[in-house]
N, C-alpha and C. Protein backbone atom coordinates (compact mmCIF):
# COMPACT_ATOMS: atom_id res chain seq x y z
N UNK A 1 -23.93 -52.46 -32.31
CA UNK A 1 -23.13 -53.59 -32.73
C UNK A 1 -22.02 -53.85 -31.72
N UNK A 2 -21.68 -55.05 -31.74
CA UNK A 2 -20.59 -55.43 -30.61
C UNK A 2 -19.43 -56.37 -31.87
N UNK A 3 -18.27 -55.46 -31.42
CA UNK A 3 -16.99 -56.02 -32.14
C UNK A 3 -16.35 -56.69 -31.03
N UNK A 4 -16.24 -58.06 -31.19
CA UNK A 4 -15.69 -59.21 -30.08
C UNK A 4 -14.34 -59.94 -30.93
N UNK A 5 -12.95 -59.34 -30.55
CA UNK A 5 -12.32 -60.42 -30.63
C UNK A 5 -12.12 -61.56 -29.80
N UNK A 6 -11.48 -62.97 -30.52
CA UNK A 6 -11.25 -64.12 -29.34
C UNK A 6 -9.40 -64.20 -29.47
N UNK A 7 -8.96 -64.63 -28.36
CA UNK A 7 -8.07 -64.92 -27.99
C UNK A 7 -8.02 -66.13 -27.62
N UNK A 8 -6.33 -66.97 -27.93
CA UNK A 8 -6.46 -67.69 -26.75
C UNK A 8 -4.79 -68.46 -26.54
N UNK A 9 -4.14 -68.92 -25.47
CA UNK A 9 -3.39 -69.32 -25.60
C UNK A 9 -3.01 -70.61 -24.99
N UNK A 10 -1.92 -71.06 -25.42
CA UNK A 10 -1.51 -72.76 -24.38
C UNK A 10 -0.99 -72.80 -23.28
N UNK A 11 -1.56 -73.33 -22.53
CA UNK A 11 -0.77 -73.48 -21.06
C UNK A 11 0.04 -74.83 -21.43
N UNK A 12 1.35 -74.45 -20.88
CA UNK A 12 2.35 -75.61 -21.39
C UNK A 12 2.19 -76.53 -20.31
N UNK A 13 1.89 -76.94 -19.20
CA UNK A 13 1.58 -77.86 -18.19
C UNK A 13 0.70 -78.74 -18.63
N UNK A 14 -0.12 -78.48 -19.80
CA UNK A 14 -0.85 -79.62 -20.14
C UNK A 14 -1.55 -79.24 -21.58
N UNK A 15 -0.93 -78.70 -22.05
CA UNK A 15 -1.26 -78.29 -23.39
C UNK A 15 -2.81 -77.62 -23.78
N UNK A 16 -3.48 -77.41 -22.91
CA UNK A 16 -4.64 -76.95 -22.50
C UNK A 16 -4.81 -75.39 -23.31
N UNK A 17 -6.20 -75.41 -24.33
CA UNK A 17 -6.25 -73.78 -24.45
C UNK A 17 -7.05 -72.95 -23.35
N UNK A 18 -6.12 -71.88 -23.20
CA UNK A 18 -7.20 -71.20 -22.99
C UNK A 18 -7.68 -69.74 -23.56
N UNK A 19 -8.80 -69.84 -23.54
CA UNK A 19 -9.75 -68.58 -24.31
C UNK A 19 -9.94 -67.45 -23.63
N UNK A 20 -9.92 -66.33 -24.19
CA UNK A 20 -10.51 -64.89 -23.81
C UNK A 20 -10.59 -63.99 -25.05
N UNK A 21 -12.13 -63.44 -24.56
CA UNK A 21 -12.63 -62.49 -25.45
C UNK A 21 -12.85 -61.52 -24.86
N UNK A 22 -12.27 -60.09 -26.05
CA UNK A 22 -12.30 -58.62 -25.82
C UNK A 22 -13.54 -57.96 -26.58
N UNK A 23 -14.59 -57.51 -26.02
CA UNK A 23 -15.53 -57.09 -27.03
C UNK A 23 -15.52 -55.12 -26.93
N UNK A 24 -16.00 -54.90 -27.70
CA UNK A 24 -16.19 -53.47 -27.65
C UNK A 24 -17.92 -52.65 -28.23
N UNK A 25 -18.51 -52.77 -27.64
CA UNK A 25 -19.56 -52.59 -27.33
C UNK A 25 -20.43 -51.64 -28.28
N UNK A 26 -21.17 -51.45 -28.84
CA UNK A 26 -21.51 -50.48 -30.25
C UNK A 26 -20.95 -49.46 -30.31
N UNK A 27 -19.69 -50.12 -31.06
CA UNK A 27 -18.68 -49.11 -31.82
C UNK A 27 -18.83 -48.15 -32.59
N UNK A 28 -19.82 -48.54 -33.22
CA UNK A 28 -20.64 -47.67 -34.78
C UNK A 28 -21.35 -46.46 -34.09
N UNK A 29 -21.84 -46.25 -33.10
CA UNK A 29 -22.39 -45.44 -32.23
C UNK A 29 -21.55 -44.64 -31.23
N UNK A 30 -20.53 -45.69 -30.23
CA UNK A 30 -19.87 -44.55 -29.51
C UNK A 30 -18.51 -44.04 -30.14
N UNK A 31 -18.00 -44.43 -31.62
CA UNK A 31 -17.43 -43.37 -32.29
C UNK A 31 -18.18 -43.01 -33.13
N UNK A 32 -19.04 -41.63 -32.68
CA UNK A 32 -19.91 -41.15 -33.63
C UNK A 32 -19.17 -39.90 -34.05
N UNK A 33 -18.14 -39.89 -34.83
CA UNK A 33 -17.37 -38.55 -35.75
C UNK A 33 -17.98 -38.31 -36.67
N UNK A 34 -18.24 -37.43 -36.76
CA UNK A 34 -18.72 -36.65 -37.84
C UNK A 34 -18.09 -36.82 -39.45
N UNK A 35 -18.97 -37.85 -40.15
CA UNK A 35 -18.56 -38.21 -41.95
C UNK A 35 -17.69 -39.28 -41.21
N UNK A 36 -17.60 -39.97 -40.25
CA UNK A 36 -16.53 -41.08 -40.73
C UNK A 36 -17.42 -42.18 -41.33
N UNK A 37 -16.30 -42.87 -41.23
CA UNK A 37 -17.29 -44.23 -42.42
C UNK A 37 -16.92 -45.46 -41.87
N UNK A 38 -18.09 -45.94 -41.76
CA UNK A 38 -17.90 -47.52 -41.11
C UNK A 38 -16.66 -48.16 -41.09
N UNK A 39 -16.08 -47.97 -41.65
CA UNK A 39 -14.33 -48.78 -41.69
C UNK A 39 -13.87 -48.21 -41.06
N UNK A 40 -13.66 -46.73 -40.57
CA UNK A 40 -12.82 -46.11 -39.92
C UNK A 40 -13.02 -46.21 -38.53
N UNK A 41 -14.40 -46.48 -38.10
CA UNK A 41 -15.08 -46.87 -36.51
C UNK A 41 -14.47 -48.22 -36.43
N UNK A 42 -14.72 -48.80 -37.21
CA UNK A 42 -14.45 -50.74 -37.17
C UNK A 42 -12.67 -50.49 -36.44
N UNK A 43 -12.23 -50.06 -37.52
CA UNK A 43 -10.75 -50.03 -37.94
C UNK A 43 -10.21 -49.34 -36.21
N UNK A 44 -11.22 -47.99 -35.74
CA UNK A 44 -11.25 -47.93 -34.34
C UNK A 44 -11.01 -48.41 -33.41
N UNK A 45 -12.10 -48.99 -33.36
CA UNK A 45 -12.58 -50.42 -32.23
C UNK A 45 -11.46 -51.46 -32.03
N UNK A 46 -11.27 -51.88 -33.31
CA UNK A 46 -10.04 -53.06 -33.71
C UNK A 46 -8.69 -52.70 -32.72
N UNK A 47 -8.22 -51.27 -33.18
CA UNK A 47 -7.35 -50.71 -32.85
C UNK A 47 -7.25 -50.78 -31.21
N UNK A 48 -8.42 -50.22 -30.55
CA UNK A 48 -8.52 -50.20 -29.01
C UNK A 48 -8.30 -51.41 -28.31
N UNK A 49 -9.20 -52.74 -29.01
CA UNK A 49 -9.16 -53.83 -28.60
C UNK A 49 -7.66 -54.76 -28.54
N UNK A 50 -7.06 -54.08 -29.64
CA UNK A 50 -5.51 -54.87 -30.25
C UNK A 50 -4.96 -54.28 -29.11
N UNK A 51 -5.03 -53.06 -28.60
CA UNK A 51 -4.23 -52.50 -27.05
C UNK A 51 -3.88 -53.46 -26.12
N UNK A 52 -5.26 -53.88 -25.88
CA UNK A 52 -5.77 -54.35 -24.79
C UNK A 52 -5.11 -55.91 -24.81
N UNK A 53 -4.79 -56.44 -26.13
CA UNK A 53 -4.64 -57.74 -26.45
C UNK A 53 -2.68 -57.68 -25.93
N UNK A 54 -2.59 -56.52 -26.69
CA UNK A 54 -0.88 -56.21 -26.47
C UNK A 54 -0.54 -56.01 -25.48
N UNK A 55 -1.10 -55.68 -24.28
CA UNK A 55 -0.63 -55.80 -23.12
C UNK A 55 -1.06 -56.70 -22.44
N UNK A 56 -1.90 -57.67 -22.46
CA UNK A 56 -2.25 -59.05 -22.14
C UNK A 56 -0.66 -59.89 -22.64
N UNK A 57 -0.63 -59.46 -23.89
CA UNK A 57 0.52 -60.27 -24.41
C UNK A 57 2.07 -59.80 -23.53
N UNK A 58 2.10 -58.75 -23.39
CA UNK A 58 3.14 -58.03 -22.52
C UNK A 58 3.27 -58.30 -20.96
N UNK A 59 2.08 -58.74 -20.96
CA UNK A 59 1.95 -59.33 -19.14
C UNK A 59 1.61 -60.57 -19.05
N UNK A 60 2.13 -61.75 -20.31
CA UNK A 60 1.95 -63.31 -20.69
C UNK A 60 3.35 -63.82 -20.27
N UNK A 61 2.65 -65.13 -18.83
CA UNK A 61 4.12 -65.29 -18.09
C UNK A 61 4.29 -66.35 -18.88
N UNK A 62 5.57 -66.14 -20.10
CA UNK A 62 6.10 -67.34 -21.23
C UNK A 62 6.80 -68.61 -20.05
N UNK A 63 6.69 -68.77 -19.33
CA UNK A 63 7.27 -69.74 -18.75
C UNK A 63 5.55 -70.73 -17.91
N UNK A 64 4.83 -70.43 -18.36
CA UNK A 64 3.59 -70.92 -18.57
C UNK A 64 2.65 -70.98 -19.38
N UNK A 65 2.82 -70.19 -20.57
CA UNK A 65 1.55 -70.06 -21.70
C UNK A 65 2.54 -69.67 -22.80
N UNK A 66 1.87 -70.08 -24.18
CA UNK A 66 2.57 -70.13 -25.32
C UNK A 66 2.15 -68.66 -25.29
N UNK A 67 2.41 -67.71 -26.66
CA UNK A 67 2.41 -66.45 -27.10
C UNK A 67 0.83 -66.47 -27.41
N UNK A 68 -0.26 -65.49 -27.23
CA UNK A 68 -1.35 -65.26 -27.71
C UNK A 68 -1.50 -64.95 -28.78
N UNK A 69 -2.72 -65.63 -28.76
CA UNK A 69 -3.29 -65.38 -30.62
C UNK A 69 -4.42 -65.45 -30.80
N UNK A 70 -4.63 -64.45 -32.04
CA UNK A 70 -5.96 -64.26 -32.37
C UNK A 70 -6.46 -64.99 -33.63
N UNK A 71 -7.85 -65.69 -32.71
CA UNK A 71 -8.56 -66.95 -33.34
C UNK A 71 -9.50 -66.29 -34.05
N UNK A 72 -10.48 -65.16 -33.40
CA UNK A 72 -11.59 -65.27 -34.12
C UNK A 72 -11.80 -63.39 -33.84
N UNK A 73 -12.42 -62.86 -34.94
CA UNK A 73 -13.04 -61.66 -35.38
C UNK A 73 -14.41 -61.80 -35.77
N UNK A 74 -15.33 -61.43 -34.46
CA UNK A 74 -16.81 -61.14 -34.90
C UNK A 74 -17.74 -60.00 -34.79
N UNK A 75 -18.45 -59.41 -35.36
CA UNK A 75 -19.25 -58.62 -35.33
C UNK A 75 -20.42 -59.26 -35.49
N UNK A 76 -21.39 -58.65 -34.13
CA UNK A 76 -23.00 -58.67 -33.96
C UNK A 76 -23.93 -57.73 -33.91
């Protein structure tokens, strides 16, 4: 399974979105712990990906793009 969040934010020069997606690649498999339970891998994944989003957001030059945000949560 692939857990893909979307991102995306405004460029203030022309109000323009733009998109980016963080996926994390079969989660359910490469946290294979022993008795965990599907929520706790998900809840994982989520967690790793939100990193990745927070320092995107931490390295977002505000004097060109609005604050990032998360549009969309999918699993395939």
């Amino acid at each position: 399974m692939v857990l893909t969040i979307q991102t995306y934010k405004v460029r203030k020069a022309d109000d323009c979105p733009v998109y980016k997606a963080y996926r994390y690649a079969c989660f359910d498999t490469a946290c294979d712990y022993e008795g965990m339970e599907f929520r706790e891998k998900f809840n994982n994944a989520f967690n790793v990906l939100r990193e990745e989003i927070d320092q995107d957001r931490n390295n977002n030059d505000i004097t060109q793009y609005e604050p990032i945000i998360i549009c969309n949560v999918l699993l395939s």
